[in-house]
PDB file of N, CA and C in Angstrom:
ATOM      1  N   UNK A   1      -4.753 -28.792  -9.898  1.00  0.00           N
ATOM      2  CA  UNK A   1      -5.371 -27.495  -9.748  1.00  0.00           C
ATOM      3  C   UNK A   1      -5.673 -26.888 -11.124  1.00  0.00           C
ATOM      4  N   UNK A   2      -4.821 -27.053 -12.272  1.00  0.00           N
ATOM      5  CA  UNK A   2      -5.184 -26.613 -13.124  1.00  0.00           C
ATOM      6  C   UNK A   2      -6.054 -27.068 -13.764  1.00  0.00           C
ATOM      7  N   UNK A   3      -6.176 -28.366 -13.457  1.00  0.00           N
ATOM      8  CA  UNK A   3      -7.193 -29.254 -14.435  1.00  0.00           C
ATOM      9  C   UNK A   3      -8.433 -28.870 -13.741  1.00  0.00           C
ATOM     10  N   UNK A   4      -8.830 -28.906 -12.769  1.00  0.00           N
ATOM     11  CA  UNK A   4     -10.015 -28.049 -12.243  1.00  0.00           C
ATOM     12  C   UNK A   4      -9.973 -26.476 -12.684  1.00  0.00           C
ATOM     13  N   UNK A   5      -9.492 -26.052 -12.913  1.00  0.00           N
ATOM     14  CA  UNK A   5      -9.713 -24.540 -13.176  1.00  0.00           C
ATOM     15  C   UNK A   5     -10.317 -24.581 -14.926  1.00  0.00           C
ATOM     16  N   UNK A   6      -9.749 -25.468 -15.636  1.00  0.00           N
ATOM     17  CA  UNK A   6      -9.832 -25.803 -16.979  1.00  0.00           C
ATOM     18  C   UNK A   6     -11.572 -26.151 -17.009  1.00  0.00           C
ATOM     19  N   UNK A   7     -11.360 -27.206 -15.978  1.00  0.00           N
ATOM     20  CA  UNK A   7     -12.911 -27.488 -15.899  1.00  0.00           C
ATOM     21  C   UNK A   7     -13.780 -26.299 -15.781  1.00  0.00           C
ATOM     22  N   UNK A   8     -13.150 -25.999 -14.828  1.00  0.00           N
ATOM     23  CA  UNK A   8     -14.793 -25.188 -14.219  1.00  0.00           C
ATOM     24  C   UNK A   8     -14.888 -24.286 -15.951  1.00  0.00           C
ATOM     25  N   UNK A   9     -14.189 -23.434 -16.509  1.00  0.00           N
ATOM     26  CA  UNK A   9     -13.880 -22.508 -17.393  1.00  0.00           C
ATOM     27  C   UNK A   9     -14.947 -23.529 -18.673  1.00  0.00           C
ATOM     28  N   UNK A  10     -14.773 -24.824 -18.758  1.00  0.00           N
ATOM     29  CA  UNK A  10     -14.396 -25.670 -19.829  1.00  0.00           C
ATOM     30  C   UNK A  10     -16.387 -25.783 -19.561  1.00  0.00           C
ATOM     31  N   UNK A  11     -16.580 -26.308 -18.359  1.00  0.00           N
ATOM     32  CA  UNK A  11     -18.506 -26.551 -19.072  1.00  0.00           C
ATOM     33  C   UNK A  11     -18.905 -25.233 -18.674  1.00  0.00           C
ATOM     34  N   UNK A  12     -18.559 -23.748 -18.671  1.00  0.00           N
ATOM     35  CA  UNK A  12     -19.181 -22.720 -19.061  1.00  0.00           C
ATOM     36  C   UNK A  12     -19.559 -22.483 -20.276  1.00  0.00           C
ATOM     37  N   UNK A  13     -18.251 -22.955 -20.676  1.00  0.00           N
ATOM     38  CA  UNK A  13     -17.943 -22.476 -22.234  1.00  0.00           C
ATOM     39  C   UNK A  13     -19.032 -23.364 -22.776  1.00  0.00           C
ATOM     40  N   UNK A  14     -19.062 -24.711 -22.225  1.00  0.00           N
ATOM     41  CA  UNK A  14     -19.886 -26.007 -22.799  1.00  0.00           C
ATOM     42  C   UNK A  14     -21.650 -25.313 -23.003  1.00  0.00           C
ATOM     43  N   UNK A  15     -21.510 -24.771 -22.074  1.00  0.00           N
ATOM     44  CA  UNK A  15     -23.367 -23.809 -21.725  1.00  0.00           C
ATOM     45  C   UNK A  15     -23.343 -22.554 -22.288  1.00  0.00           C
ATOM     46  N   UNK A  16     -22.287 -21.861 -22.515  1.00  0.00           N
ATOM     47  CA  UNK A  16     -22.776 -20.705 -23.783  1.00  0.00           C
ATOM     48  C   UNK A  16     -22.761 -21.452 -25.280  1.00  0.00           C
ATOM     49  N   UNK A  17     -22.248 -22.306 -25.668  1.00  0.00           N
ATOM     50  CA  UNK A  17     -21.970 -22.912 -27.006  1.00  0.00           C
ATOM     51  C   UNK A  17     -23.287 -23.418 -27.009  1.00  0.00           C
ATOM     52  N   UNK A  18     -24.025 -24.389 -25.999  1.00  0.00           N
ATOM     53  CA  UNK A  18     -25.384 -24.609 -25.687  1.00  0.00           C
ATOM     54  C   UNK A  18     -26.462 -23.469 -26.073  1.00  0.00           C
ATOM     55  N   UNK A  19     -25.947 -22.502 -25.662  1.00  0.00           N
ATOM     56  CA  UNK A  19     -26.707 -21.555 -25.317  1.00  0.00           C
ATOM     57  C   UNK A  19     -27.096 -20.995 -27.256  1.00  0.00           C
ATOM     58  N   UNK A  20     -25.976 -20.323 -27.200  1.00  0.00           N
ATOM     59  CA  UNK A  20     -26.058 -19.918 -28.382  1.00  0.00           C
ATOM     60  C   UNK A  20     -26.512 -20.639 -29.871  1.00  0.00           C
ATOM     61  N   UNK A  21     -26.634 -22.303 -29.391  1.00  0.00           N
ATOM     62  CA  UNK A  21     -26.900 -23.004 -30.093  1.00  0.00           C
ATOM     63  C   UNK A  21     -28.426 -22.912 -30.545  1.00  0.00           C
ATOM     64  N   UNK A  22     -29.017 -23.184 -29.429  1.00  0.00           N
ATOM     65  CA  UNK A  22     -30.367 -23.018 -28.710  1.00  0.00           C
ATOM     66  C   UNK A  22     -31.018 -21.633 -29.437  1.00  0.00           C
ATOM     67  N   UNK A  23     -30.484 -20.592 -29.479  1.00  0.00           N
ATOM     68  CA  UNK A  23     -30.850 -19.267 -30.231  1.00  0.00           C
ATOM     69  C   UNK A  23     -31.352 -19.388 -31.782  1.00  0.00           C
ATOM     70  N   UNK A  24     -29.790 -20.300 -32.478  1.00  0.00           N
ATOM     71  CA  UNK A  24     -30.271 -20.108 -33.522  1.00  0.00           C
ATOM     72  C   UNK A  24     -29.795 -21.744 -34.043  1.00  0.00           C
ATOM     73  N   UNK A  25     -30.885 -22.676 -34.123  1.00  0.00           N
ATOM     74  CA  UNK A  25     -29.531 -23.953 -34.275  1.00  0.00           C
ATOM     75  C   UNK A  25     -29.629 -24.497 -35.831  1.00  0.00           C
ATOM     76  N   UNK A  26     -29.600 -23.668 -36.605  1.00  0.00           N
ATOM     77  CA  UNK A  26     -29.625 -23.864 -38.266  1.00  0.00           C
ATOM     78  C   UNK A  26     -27.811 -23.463 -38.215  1.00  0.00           C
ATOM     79  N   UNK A  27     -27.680 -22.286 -37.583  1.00  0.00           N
ATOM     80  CA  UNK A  27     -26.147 -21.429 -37.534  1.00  0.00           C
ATOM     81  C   UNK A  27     -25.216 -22.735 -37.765  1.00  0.00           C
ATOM     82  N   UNK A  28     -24.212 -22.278 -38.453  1.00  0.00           N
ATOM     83  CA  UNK A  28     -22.507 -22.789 -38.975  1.00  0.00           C
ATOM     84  C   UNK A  28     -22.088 -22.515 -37.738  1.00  0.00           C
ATOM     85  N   UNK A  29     -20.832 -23.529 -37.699  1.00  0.00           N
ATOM     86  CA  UNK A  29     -20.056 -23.015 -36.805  1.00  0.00           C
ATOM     87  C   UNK A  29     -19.271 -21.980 -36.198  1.00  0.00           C
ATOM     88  N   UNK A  30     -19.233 -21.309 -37.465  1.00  0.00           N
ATOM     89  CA  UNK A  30     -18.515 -19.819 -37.671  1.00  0.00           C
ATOM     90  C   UNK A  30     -19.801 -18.725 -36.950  1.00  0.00           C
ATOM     91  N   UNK A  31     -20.978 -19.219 -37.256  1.00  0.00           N
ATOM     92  CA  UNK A  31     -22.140 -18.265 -36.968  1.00  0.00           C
ATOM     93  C   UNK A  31     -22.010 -18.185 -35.268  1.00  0.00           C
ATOM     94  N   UNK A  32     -22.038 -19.651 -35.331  1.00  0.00           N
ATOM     95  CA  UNK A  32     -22.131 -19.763 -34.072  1.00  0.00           C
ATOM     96  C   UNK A  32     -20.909 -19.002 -32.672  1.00  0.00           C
ATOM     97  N   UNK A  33     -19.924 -18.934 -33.665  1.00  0.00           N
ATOM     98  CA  UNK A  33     -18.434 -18.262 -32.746  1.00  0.00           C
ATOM     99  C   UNK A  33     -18.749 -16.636 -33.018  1.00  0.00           C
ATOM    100  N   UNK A  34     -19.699 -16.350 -34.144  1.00  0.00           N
ATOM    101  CA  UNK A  34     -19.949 -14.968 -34.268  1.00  0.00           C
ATOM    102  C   UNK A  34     -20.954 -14.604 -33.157  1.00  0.00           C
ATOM    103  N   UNK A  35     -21.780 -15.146 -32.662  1.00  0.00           N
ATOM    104  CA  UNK A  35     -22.953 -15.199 -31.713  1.00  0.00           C
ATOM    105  C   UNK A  35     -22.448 -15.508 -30.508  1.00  0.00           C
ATOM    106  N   UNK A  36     -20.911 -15.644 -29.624  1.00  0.00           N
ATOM    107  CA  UNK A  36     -20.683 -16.362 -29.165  1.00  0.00           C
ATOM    108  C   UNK A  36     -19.720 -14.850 -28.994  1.00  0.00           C
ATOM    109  N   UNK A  37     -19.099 -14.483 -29.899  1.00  0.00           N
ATOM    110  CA  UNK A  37     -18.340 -13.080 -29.880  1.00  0.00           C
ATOM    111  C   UNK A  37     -19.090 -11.465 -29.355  1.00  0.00           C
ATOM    112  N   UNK A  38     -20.531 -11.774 -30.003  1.00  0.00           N
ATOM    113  CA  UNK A  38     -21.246 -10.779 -29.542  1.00  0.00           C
ATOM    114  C   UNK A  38     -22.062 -11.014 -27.991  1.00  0.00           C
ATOM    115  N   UNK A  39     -22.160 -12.391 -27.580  1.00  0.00           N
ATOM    116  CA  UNK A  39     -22.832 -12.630 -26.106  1.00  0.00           C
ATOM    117  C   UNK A  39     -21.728 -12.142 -25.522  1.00  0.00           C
ATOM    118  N   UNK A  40     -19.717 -12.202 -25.962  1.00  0.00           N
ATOM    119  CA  UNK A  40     -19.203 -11.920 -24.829  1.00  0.00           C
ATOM    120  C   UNK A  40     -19.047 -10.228 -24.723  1.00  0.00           C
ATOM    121  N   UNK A  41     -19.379  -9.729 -26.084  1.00  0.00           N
ATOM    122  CA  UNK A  41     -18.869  -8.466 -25.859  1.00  0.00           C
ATOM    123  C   UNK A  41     -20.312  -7.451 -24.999  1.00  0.00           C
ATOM    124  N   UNK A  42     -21.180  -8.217 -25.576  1.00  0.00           N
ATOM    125  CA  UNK A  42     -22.851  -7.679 -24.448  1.00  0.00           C
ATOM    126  C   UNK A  42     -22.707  -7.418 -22.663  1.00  0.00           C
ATOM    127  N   UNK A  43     -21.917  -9.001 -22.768  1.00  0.00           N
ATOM    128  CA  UNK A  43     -21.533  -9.144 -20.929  1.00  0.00           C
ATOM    129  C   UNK A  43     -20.545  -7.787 -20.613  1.00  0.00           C
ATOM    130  N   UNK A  44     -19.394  -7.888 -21.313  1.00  0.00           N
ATOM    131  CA  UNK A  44     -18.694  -7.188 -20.861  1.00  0.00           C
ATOM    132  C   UNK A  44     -18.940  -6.176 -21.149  1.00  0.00           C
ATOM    133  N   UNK A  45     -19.428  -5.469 -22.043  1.00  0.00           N
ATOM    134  CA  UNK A  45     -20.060  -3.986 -21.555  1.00  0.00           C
ATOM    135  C   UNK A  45     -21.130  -3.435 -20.608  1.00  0.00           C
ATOM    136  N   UNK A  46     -21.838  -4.836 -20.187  1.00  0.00           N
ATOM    137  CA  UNK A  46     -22.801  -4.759 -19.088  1.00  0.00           C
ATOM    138  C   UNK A  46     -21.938  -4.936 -18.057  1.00  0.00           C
ATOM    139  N   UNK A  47     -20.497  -5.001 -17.468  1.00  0.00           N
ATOM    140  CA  UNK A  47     -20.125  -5.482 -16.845  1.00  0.00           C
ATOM    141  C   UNK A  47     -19.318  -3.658 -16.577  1.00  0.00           C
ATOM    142  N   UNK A  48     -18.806  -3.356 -17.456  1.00  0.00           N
ATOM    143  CA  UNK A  48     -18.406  -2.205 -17.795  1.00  0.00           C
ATOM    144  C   UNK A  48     -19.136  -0.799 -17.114  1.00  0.00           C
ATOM    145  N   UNK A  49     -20.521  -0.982 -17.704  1.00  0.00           N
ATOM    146  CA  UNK A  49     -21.494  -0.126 -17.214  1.00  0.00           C
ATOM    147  C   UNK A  49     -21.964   0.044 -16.164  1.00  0.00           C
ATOM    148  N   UNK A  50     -21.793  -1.198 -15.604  1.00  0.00           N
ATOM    149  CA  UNK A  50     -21.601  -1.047 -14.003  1.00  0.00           C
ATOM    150  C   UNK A  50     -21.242  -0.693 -13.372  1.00  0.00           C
ATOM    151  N   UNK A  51     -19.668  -0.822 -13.328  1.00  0.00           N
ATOM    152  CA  UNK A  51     -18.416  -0.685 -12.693  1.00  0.00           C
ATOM    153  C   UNK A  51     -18.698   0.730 -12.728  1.00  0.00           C
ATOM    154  N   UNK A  52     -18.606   1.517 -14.030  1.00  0.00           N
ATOM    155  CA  UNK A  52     -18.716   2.823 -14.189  1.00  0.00           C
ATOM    156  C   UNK A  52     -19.668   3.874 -13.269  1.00  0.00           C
ATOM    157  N   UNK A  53     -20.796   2.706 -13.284  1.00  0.00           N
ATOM    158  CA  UNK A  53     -22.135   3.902 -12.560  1.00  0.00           C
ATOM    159  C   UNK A  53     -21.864   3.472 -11.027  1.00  0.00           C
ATOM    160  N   UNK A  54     -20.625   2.284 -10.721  1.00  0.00           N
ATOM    161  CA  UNK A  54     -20.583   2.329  -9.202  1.00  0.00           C
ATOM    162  C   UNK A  54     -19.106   3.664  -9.069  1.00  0.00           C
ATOM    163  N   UNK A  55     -18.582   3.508  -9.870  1.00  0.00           N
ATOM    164  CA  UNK A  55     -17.435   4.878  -9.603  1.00  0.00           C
ATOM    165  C   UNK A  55     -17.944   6.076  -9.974  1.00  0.00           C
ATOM    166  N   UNK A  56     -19.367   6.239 -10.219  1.00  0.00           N
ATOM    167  CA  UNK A  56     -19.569   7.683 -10.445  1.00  0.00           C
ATOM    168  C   UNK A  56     -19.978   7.849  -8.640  1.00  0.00           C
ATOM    169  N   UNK A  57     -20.537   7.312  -8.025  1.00  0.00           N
ATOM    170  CA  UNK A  57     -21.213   7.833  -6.987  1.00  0.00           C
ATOM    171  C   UNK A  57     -19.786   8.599  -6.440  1.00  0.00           C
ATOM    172  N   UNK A  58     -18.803   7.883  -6.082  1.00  0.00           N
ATOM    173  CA  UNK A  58     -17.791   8.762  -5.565  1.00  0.00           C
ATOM    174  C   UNK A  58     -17.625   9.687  -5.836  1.00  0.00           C
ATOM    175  N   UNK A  59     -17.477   9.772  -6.974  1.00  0.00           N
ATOM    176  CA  UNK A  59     -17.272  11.473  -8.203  1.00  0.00           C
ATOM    177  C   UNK A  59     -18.074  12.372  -7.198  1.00  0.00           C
ATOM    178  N   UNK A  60     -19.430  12.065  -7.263  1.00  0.00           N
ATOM    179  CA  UNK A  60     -20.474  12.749  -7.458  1.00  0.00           C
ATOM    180  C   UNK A  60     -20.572  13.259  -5.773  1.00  0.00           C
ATOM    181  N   UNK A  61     -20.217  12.170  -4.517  1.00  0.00           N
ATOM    182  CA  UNK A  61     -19.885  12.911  -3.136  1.00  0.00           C
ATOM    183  C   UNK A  61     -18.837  13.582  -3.342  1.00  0.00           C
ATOM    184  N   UNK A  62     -17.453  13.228  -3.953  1.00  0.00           N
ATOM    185  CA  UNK A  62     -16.479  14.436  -3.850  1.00  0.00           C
ATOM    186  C   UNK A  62     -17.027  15.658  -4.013  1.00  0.00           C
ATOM    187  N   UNK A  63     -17.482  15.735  -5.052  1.00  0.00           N
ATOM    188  CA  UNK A  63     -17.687  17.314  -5.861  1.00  0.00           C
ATOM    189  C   UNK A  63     -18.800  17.528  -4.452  1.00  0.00           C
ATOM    190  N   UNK A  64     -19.635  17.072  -4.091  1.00  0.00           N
ATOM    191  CA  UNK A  64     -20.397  17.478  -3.104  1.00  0.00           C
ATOM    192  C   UNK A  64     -19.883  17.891  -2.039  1.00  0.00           C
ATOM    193  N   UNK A  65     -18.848  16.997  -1.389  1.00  0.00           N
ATOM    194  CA  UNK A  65     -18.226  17.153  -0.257  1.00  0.00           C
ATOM    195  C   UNK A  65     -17.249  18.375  -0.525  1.00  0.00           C
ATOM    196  N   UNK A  66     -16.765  18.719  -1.868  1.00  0.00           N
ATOM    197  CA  UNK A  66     -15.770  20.103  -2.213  1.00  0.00           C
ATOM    198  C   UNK A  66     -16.483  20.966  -2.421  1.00  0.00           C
ATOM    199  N   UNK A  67     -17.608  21.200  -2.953  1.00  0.00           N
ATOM    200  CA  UNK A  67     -18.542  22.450  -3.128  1.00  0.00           C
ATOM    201  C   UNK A  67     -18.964  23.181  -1.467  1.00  0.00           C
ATOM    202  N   UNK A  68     -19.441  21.431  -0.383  1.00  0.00           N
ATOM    203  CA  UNK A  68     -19.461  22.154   0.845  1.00  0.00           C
ATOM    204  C   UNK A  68     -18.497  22.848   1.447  1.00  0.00           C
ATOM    205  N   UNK A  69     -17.263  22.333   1.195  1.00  0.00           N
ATOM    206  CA  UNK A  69     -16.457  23.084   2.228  1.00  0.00           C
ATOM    207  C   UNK A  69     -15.709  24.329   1.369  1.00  0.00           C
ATOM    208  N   UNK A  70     -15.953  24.873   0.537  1.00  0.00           N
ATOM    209  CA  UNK A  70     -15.710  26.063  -0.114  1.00  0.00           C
ATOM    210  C   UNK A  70     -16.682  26.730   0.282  1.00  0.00           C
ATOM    211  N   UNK A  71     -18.165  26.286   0.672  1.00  0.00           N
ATOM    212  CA  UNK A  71     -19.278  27.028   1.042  1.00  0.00           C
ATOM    213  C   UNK A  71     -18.725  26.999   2.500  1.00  0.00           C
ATOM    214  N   UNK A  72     -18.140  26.568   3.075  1.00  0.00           N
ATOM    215  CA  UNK A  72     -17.774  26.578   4.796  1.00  0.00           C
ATOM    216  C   UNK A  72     -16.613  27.553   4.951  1.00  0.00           C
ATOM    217  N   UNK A  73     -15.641  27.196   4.046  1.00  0.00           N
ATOM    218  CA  UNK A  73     -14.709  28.108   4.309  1.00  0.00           C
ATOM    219  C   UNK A  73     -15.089  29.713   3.883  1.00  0.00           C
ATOM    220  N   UNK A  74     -16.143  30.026   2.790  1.00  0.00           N
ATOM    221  CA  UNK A  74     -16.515  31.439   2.337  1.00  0.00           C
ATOM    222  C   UNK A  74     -16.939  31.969   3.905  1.00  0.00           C
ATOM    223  N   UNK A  75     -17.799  31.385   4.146  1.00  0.00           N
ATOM    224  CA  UNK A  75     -18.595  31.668   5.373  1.00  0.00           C
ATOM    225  C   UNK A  75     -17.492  31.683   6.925  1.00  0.00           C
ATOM    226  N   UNK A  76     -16.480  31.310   6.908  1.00  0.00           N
ATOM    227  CA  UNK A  76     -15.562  31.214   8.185  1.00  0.00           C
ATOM    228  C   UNK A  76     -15.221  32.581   7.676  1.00  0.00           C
ATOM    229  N   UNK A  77     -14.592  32.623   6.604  1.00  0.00           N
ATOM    230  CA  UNK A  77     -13.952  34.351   6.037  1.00  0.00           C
ATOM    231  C   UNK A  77     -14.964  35.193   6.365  1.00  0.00           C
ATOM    232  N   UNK A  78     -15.773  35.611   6.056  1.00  0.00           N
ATOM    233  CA  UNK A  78     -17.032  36.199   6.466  1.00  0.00           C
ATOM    234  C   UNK A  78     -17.209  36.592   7.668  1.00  0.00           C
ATOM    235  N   UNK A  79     -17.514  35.306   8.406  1.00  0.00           N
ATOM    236  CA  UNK A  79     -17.279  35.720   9.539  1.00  0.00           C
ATOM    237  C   UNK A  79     -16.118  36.117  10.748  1.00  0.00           C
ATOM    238  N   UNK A  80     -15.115  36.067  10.067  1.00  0.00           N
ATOM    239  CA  UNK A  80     -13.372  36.573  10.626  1.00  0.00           C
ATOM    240  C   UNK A  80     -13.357  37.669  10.131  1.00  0.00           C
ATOM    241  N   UNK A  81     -13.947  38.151   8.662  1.00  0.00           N
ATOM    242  CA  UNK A  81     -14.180  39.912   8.282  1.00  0.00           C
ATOM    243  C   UNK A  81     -15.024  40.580   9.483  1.00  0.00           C
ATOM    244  N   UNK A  82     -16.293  40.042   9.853  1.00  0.00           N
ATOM    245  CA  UNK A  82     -17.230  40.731  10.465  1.00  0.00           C
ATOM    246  C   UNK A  82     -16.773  40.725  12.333  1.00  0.00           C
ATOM    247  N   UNK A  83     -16.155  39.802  12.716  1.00  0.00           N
ATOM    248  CA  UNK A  83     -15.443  39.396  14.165  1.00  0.00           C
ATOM    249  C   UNK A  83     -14.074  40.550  14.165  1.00  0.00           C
ATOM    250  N   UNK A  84     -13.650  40.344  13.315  1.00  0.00           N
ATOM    251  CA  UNK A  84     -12.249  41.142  13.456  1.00  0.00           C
ATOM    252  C   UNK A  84     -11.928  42.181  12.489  1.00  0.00           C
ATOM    253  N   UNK A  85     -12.651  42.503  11.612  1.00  0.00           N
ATOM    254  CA  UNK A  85     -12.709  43.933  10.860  1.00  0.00           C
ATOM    255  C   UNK A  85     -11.461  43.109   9.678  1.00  0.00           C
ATOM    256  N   UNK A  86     -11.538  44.429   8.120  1.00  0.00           N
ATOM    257  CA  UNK A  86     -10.491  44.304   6.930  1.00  0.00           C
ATOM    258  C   UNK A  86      -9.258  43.534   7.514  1.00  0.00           C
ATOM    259  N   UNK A  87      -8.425  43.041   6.506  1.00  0.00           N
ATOM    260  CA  UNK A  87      -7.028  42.416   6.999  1.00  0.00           C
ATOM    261  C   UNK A  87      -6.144  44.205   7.000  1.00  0.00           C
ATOM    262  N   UNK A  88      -4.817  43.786   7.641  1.00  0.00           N
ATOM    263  CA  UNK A  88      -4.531  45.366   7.136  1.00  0.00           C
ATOM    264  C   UNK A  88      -3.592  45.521   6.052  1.00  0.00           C
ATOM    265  N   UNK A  89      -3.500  46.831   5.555  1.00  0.00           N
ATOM    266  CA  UNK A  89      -2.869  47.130   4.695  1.00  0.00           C
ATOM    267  C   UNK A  89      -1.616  46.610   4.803  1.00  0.00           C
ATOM    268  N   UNK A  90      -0.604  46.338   5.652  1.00  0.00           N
ATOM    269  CA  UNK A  90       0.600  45.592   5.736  1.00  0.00           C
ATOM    270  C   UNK A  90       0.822  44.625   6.911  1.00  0.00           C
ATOM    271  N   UNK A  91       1.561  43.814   6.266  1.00  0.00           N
ATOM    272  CA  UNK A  91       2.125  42.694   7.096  1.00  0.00           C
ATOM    273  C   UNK A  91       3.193  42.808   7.652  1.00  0.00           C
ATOM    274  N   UNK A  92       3.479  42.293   8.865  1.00  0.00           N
ATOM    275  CA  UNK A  92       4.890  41.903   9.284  1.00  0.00           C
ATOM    276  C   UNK A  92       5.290  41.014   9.130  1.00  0.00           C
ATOM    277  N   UNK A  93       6.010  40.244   8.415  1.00  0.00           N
ATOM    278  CA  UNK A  93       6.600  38.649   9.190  1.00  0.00           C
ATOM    279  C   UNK A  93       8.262  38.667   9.250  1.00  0.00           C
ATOM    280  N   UNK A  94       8.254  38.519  10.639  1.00  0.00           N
ATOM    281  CA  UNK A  94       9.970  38.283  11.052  1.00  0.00           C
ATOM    282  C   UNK A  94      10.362  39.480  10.814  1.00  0.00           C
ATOM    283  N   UNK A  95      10.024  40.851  10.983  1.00  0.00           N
ATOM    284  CA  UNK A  95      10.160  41.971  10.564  1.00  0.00           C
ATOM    285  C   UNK A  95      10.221  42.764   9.513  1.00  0.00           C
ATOM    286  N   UNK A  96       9.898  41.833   8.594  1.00  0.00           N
ATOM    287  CA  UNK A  96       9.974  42.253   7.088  1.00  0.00           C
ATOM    288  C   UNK A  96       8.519  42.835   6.920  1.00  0.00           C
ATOM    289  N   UNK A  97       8.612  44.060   6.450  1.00  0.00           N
ATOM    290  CA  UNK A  97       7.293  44.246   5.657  1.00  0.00           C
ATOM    291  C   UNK A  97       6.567  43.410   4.501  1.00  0.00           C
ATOM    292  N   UNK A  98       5.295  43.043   4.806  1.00  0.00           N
ATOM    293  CA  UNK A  98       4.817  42.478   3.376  1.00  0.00           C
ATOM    294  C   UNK A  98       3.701  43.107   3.243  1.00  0.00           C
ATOM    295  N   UNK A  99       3.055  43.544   1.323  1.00  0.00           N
ATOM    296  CA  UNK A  99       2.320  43.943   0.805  1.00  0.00           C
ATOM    297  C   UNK A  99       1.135  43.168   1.154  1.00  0.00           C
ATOM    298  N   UNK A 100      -0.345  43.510   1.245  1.00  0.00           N
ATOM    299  CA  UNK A 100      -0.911  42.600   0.702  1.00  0.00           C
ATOM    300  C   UNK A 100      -1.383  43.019  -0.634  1.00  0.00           C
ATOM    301  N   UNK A 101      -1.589  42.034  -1.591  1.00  0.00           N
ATOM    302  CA  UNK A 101      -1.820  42.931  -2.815  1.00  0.00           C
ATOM    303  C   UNK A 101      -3.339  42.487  -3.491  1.00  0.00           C
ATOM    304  N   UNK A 102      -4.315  41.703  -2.347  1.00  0.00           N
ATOM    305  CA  UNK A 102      -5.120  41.170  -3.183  1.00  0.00           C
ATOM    306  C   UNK A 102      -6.204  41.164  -1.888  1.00  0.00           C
ATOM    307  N   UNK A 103      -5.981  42.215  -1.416  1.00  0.00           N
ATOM    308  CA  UNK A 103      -6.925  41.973  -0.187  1.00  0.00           C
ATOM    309  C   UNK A 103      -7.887  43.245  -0.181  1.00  0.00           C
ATOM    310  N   UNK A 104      -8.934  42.837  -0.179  1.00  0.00           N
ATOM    311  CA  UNK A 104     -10.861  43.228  -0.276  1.00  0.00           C
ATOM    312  C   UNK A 104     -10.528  44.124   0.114  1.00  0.00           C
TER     313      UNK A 104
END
């Protein structure tokens, strides 16, 4: 199993070394591992940039899906002000008086 995994890994590598050869084939060997450093870091930021613009869409319904329901809930208040008139000046709970201290 490993020796197949080696493989498969082993003539990729064989076809970018190809590859990069093919680009520039005067290049040193060193040139060539420099050209070989920048094809991988190209991929992986194209690989990067992806990933990224597929996790923005989520972002971008949350904030949508949270902007609506702050617009749903303004509008339920609204209409529980206009159905049932101001909250009142005091509360009961369990017989205790409570303030309200922040109410319209």
């Amino acid at each position: 199993m490993l020796d197949r995994a080696i493989g498969v890994h082993g003539s990729l590598v064989a076809r970018n070394v190809a590859r990069a050869r093919q680009r520039n084939p005067d290049a040193t060997p060193a040139q060539v591992i420099r050209n070989l450093e920048r094809m991988y870091v190209s991929a992986l930021a194209g690989t990067g940039a992806a990933v990224g613009g597929a996790a923005t869409a989520p972002g971008v319904g949350t904030g949508i899906g949270g902007g609506a329901n702050a617009a749903v809930a303004g509008l339920a208040a609204r209409a529980a002000r206009r159905a049932f008139g101001p909250p009142p000046e005091v509360w009961t709970y369990e017989g205790e008086v409570v303030d309200v201290v922040d109410a319209p």
